[in-house]
N, C-alpha and C. Protein backbone atom coordinates (compact mmCIF):
# COMPACT_ATOMS: atom_id res chain seq x y z
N UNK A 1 9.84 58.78 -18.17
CA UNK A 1 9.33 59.20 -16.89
C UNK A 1 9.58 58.07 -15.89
N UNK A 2 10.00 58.64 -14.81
CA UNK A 2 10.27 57.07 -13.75
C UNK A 2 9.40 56.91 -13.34
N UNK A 3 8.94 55.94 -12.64
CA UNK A 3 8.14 55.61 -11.18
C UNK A 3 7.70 56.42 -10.74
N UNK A 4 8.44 57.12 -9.82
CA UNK A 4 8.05 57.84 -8.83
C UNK A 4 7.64 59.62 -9.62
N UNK A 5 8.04 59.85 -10.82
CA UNK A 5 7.57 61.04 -11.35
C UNK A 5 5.94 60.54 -11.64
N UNK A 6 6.10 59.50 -12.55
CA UNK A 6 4.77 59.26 -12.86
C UNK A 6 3.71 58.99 -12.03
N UNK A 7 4.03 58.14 -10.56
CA UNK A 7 2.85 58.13 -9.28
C UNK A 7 2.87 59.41 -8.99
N UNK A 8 3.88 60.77 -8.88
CA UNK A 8 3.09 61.64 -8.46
C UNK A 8 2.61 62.55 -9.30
N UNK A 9 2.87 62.55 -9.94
CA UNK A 9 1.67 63.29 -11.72
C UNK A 9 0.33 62.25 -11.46
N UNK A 10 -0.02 60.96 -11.13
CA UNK A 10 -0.89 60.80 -11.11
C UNK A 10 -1.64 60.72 -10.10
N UNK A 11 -0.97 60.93 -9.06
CA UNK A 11 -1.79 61.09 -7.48
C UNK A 11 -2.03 62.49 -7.44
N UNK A 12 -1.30 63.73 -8.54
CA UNK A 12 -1.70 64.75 -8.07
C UNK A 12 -2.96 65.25 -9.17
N UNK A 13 -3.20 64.42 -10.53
CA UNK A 13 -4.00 64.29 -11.24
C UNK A 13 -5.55 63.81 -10.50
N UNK A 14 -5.21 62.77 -9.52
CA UNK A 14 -6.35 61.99 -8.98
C UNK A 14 -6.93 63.33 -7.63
N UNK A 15 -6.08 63.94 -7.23
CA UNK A 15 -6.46 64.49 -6.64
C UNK A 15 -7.08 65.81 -7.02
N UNK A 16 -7.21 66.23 -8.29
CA UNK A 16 -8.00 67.53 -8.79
C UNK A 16 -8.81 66.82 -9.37
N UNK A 17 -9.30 65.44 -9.72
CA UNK A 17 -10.33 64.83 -9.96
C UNK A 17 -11.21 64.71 -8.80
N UNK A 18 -10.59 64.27 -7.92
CA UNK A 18 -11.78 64.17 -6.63
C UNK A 18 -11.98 65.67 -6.24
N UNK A 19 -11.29 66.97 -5.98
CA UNK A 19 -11.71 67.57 -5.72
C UNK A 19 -12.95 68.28 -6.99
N UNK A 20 -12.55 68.71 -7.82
CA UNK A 20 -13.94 68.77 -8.77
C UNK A 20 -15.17 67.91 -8.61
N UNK A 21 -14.57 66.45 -8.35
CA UNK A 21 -16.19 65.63 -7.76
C UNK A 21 -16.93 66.82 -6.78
N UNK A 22 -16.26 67.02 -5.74
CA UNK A 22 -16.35 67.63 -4.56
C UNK A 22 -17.44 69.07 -5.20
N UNK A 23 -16.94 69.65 -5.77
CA UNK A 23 -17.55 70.93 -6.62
C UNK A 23 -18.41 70.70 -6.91
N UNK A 24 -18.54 70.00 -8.01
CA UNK A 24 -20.19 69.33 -8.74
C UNK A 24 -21.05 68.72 -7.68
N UNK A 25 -20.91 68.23 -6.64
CA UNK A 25 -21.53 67.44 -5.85
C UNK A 25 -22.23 69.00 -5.03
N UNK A 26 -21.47 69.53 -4.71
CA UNK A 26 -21.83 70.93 -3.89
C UNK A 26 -22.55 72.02 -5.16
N UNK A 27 -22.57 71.91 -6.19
CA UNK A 27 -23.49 72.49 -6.78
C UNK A 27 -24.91 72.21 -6.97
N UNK A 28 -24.49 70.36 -7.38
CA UNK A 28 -25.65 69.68 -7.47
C UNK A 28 -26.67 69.84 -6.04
N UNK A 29 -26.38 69.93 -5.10
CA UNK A 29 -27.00 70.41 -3.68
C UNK A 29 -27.91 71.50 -3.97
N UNK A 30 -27.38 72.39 -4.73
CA UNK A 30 -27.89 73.74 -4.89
C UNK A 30 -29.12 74.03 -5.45
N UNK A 31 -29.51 72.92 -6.57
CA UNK A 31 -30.55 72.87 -7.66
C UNK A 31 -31.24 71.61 -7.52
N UNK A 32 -32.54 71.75 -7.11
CA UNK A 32 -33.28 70.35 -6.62
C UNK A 32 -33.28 70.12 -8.52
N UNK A 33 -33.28 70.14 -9.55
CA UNK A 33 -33.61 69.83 -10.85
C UNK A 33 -32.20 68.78 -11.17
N UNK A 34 -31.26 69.21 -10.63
CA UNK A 34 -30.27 68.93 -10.92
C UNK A 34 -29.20 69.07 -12.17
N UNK A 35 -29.72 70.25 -12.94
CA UNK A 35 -29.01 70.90 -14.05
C UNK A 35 -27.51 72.23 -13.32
N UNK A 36 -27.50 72.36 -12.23
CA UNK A 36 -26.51 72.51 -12.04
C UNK A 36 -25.33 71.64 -12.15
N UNK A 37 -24.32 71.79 -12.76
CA UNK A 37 -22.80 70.72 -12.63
C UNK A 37 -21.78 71.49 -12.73
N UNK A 38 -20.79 71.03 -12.66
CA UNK A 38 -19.18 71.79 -12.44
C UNK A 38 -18.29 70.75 -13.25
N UNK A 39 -17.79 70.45 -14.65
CA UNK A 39 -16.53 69.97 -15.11
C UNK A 39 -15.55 70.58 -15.68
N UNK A 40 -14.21 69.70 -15.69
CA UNK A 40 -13.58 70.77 -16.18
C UNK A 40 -13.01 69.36 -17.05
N UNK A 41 -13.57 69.05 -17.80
CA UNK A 41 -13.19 67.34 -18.52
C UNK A 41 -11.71 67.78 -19.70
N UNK A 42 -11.82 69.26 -19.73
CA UNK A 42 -10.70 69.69 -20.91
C UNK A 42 -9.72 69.21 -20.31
N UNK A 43 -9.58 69.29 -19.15
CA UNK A 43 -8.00 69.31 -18.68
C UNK A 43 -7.36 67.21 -18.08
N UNK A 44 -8.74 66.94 -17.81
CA UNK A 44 -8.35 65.47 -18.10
C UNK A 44 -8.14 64.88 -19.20
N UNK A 45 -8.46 65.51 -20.42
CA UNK A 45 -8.03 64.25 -22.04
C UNK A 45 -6.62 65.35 -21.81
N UNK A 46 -6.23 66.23 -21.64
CA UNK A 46 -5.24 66.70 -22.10
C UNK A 46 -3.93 66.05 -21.03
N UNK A 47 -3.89 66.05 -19.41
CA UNK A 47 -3.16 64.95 -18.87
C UNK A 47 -3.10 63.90 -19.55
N UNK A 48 -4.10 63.31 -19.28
CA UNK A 48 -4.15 61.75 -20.09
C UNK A 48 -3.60 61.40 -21.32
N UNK A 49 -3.81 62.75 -21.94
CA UNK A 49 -2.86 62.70 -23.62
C UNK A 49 -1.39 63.02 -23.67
N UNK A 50 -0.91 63.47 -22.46
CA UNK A 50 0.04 63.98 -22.33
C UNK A 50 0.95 62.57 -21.73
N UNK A 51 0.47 62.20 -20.51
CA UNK A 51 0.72 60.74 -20.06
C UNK A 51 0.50 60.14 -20.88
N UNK A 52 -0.04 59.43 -21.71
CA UNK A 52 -0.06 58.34 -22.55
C UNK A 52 1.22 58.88 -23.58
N UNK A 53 1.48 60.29 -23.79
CA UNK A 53 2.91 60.14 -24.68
C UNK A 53 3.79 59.82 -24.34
N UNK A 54 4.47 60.44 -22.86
CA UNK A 54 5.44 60.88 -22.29
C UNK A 54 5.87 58.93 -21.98
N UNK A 55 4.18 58.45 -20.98
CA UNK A 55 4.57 56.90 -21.42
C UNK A 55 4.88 55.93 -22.49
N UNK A 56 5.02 56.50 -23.55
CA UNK A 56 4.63 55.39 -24.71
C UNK A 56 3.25 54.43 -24.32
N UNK A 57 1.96 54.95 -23.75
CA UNK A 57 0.80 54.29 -23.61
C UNK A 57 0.43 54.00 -24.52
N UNK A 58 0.76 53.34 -25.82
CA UNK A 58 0.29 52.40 -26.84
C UNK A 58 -1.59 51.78 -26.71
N UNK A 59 -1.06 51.30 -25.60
CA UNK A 59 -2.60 50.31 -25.44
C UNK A 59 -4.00 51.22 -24.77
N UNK A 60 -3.26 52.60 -24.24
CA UNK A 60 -4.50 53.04 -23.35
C UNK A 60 -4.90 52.66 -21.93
N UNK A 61 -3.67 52.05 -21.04
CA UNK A 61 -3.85 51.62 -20.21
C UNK A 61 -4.28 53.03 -18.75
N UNK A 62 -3.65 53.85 -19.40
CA UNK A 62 -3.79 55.16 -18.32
C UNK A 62 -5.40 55.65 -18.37
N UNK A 63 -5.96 55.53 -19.57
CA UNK A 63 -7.50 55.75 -19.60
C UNK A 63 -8.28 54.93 -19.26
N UNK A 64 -7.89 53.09 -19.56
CA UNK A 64 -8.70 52.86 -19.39
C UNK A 64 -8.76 52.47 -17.48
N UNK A 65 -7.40 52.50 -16.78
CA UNK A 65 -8.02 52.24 -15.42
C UNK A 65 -8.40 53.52 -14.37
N UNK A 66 -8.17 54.63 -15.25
CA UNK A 66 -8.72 56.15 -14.95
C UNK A 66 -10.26 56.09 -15.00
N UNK A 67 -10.82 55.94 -15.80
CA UNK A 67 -12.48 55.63 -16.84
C UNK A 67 -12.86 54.53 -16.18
N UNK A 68 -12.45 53.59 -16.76
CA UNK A 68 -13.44 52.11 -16.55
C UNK A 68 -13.30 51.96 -15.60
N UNK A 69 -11.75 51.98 -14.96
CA UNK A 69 -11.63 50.97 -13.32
C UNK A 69 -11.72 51.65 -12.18
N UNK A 70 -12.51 53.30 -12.58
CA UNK A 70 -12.53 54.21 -11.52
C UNK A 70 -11.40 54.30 -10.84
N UNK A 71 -10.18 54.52 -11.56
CA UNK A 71 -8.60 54.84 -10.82
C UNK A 71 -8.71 53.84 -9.53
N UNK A 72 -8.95 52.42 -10.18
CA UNK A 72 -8.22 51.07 -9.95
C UNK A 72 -9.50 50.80 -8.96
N UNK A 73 -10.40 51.49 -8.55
CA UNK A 73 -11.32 50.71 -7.25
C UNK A 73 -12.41 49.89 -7.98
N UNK A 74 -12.86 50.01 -8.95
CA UNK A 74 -13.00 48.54 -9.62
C UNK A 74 -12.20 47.53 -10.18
N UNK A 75 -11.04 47.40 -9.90
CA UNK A 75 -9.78 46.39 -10.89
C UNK A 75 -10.11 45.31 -10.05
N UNK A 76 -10.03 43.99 -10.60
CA UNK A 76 -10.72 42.68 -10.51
C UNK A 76 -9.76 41.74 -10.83
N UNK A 77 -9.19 40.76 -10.74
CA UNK A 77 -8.18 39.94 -11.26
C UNK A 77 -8.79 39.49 -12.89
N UNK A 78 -9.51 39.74 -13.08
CA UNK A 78 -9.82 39.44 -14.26
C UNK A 78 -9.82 40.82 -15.31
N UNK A 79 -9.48 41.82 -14.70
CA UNK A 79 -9.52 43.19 -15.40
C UNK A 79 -8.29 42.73 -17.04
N UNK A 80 -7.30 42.75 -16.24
CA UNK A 80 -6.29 42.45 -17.59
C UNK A 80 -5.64 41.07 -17.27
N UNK A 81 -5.68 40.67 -18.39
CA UNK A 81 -4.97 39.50 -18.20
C UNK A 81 -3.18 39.14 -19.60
N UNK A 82 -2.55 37.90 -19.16
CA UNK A 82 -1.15 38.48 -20.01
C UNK A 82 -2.09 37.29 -21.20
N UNK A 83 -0.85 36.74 -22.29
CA UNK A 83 -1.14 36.05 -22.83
C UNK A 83 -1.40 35.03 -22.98
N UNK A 84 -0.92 34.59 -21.49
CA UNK A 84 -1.13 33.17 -20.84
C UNK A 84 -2.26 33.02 -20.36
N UNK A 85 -2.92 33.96 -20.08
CA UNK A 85 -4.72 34.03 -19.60
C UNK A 85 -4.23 34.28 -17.72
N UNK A 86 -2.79 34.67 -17.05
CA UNK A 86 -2.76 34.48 -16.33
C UNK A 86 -3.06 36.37 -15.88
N UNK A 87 -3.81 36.56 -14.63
CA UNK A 87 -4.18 38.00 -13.97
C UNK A 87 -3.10 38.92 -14.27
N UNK A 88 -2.90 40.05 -14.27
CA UNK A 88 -1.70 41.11 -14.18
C UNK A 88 -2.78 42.32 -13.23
N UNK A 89 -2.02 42.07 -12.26
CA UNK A 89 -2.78 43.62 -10.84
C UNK A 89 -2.61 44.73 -11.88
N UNK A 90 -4.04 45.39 -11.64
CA UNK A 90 -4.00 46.74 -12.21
C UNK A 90 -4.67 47.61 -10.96
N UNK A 91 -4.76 47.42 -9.77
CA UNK A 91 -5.65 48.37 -8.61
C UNK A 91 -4.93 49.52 -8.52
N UNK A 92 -3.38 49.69 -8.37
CA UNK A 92 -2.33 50.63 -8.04
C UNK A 92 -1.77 51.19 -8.68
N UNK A 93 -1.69 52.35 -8.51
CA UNK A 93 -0.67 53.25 -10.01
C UNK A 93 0.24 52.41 -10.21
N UNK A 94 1.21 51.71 -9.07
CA UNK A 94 2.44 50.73 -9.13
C UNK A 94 2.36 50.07 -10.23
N UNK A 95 0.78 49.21 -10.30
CA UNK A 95 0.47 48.28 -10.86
C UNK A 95 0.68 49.32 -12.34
N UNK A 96 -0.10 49.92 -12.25
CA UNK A 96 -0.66 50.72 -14.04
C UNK A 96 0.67 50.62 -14.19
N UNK A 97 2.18 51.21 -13.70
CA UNK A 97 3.11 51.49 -13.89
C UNK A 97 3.83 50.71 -14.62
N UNK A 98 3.84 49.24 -13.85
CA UNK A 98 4.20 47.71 -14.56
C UNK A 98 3.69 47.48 -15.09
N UNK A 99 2.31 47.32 -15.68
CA UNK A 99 1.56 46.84 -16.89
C UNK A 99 1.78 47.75 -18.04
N UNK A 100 1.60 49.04 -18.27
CA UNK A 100 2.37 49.68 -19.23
C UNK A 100 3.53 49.82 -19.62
N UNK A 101 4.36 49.08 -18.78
CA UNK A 101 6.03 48.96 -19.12
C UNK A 101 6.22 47.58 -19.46
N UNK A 102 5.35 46.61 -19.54
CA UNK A 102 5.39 45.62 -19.73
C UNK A 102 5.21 44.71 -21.13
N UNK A 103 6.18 44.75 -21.54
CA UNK A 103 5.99 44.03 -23.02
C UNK A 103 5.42 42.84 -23.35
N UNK A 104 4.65 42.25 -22.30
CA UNK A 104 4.63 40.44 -22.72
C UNK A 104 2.91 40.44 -22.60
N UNK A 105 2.09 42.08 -22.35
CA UNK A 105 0.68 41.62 -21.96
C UNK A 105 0.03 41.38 -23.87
């Protein structure tokens, strides 16, 4: 997968994630208890499983800055680091892009 296939599989991934936020948030409105919700979580392990093949994602890098780094708005210079202890940017798909193609982390 190149570059530019893979930023837009994942900008168009990020974007049926926020809109479902959008859903659940407008349900949750609906029910002062707050047992109303809206997911559709099937179809994110199955991208994500699909991307991590198509990448050779070995390490899990597509989950974990999807999950942990809230699709990079928590990534920190200290998020990943190489073997030298020196930072590797993970904020930007760019970034996810080079760190999973990257043999030396």
């Amino acid at each position: 997968m190149t570059r530019k296939e893979f930023i837009d599989s994942m900008k168009r991934f990020i974007k049926l994630r926020e809109t479902e936020e959008k859903i659940h948030e407008a349900l949750q409105g609906l029910d002062s208890d707050g047992f109303c919700s809206f997911t559709m979580s099937n179809y994110e392990s199955l991208v994500i499983d699909l991307l991590k093949k198509v990448m050779n994602d070995k390490d899990e890098w597509i989950s974990y800055w999807f999950y942990e780094l809230e699709r990079g708005k928590n990534a920190t210079n200290d998020s990943v680091r190489d073997k030298d202890n020196k930072p590797i940017p993970i904020k930007t798909l760019n970034d996810l892009y080079n760190l999973i193609n990257n043999k030396e982390v």
